[in-house]
C-alpha atoms as a PDB file:
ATOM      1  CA  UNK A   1      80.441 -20.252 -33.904  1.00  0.00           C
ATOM      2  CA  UNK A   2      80.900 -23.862 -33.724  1.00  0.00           C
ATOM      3  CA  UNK A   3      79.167 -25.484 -31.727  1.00  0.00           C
ATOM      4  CA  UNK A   4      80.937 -28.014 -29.222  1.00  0.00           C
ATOM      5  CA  UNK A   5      79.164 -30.694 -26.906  1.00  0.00           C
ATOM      6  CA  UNK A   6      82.270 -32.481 -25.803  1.00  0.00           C
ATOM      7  CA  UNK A   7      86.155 -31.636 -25.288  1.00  0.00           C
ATOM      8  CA  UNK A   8      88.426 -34.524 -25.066  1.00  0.00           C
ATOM      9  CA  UNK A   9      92.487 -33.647 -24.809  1.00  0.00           C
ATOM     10  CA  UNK A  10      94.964 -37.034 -26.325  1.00  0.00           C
ATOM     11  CA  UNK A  11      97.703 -36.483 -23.758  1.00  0.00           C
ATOM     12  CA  UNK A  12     100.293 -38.095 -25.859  1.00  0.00           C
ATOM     13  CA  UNK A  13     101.952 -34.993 -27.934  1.00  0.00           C
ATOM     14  CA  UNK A  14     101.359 -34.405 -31.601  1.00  0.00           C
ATOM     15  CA  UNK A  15     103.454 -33.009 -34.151  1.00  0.00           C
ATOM     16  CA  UNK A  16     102.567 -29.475 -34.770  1.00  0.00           C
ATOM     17  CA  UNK A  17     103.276 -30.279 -38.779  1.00  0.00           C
ATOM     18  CA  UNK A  18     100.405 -32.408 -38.449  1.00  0.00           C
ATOM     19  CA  UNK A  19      97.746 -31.336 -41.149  1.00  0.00           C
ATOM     20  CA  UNK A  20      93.764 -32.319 -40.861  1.00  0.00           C
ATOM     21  CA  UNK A  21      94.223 -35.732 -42.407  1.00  0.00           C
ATOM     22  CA  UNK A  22      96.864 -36.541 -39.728  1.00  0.00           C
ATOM     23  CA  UNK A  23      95.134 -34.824 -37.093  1.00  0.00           C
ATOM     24  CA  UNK A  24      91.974 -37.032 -37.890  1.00  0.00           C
ATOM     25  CA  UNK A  25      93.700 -40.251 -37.915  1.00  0.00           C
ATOM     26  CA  UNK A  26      95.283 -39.843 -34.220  1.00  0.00           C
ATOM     27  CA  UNK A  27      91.274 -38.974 -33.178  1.00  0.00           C
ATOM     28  CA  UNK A  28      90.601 -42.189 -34.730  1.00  0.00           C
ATOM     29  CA  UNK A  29      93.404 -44.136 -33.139  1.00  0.00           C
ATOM     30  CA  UNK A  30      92.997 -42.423 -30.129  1.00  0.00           C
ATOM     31  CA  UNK A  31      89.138 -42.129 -29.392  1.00  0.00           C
ATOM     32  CA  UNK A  32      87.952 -44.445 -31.906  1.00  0.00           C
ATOM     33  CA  UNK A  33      86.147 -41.900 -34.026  1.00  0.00           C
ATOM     34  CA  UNK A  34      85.725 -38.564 -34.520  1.00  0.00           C
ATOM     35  CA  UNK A  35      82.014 -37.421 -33.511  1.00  0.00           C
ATOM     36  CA  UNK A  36      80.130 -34.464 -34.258  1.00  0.00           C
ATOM     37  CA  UNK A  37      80.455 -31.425 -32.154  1.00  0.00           C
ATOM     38  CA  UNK A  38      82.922 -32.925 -30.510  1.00  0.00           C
ATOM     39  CA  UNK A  39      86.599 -31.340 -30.181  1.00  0.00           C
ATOM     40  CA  UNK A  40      89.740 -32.840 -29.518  1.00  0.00           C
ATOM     41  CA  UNK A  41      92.725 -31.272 -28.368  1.00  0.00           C
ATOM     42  CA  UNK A  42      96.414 -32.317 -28.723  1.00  0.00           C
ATOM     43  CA  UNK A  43      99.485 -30.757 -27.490  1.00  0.00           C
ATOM     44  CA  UNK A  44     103.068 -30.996 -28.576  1.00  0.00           C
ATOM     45  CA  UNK A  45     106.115 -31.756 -26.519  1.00  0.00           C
ATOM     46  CA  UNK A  46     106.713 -28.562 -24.795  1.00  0.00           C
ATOM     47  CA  UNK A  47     103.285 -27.370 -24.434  1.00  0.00           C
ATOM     48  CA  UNK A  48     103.571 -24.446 -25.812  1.00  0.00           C
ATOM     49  CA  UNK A  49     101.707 -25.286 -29.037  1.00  0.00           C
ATOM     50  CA  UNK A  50      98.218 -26.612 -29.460  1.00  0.00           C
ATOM     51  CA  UNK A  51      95.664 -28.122 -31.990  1.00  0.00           C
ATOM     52  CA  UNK A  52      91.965 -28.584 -31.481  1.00  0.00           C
ATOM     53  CA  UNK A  53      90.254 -30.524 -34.262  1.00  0.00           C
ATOM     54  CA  UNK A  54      86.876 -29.985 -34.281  1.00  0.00           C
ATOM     55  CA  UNK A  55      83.917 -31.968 -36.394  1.00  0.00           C
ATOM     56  CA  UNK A  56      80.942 -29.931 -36.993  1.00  0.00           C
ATOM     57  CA  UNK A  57      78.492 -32.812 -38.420  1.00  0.00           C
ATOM     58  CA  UNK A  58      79.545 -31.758 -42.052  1.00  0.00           C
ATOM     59  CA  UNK A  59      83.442 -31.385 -42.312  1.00  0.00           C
ATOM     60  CA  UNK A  60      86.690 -31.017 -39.989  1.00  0.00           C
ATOM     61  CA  UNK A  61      87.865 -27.910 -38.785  1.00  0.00           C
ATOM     62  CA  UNK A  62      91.464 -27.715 -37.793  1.00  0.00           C
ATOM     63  CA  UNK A  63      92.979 -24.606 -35.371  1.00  0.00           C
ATOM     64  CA  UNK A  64      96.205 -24.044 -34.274  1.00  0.00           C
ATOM     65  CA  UNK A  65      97.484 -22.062 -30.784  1.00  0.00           C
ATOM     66  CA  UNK A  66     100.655 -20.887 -29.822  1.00  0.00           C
ATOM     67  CA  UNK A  67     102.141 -19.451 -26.247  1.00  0.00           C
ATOM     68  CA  UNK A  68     104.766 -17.171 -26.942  1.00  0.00           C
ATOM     69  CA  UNK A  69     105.658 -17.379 -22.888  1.00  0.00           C
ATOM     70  CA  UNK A  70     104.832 -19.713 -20.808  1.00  0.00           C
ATOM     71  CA  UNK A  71     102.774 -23.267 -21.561  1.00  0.00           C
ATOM     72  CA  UNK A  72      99.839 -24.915 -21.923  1.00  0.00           C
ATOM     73  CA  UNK A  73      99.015 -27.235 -18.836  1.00  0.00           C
ATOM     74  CA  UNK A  74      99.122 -30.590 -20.122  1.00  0.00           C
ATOM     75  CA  UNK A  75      98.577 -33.489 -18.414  1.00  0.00           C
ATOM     76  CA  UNK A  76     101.723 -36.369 -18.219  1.00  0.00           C
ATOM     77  CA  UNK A  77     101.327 -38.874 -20.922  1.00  0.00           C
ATOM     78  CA  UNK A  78     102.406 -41.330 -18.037  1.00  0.00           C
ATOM     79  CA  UNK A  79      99.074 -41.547 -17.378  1.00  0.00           C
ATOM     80  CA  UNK A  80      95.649 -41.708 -19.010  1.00  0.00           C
ATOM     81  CA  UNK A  81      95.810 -41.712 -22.734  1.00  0.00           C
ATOM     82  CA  UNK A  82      92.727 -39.245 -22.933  1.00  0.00           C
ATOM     83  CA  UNK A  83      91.203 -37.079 -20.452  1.00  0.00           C
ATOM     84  CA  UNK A  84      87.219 -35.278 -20.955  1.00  0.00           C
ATOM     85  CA  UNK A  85      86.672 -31.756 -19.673  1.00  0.00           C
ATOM     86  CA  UNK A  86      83.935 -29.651 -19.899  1.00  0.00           C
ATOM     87  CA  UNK A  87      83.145 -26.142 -21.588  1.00  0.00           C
ATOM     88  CA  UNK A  88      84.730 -23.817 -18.823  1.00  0.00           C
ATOM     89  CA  UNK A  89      88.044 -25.950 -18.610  1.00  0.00           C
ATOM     90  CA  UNK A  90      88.047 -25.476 -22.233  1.00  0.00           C
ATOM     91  CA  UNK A  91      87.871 -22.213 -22.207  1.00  0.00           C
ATOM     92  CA  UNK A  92      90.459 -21.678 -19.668  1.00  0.00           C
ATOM     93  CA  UNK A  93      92.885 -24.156 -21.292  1.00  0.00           C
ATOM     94  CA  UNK A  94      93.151 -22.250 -24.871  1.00  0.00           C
ATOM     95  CA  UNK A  95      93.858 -18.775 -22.999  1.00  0.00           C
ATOM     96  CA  UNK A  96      96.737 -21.049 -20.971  1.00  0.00           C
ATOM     97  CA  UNK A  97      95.308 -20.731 -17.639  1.00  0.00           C
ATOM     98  CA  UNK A  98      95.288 -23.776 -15.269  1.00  0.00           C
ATOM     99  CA  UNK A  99      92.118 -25.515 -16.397  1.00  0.00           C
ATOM    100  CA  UNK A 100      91.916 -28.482 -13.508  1.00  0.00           C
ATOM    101  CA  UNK A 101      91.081 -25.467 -10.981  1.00  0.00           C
ATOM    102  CA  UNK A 102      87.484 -25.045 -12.787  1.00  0.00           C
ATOM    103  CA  UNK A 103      84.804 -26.985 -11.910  1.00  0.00           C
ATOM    104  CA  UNK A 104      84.709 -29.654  -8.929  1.00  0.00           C
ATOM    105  CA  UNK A 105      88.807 -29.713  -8.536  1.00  0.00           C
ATOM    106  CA  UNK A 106      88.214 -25.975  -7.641  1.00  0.00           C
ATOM    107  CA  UNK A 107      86.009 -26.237  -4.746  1.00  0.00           C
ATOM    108  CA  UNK A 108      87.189 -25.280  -1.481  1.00  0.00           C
ATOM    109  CA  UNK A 109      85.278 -27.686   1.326  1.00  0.00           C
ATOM    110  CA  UNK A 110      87.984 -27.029   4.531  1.00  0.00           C
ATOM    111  CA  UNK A 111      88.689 -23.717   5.966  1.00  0.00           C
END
């Protein structure tokens, strides 16, 4: 497995055509740079597609997802340009479950 210390999701959408080189250069433009064992996940328009790119210290590793019902939830581009989450909300967001219900957001404190 790869191993992955940070997630970061661009909110603006990508174009699924997008190959590794293009991929890279919206990370750059985006983030800055691309750092190791970090992964960074873009959506397209509709949500229902999604690309992580992923640099492992040594090269860039590009994967592709695809909801055949249903969508990814994606933040608004209206707001933040980029957006951190952790390892669970990760998890949850590639199976398309709601990922902002993991972790502190998910917390119930009134009864």
């Amino acid at each position: 497995m790869i191993r992955i210390d940070a997630a970061w999701l661009a909110v603006a959408p990508l174009d699924m055509r997008a190959g590794t080189d293009t991929a890279l250069a919206r990370v750059v433009a985006v983030f800055g740079a691309a750092h190791p064992h970090h992964a960074y996940l873009f959506a397209n328009k509709r949500a229902n597609r999604l690309k992580v790119l992923i640099h492992d210290g040594i090269g860039i590793w590009l994967a592709a997802r695809r909801l055949h019902q249903g969508r990814f939830v994606w933040p608004s581009p209206s707001g933040a340009h980029q957006l951190t989450i952790s390892r669970a909300q990760l998890d949850a967001l590639v199976l398309g479950l709601p990922w902002q219900r993991i972790g502190d957001n998910g917390i119930i404190t009134v009864v």
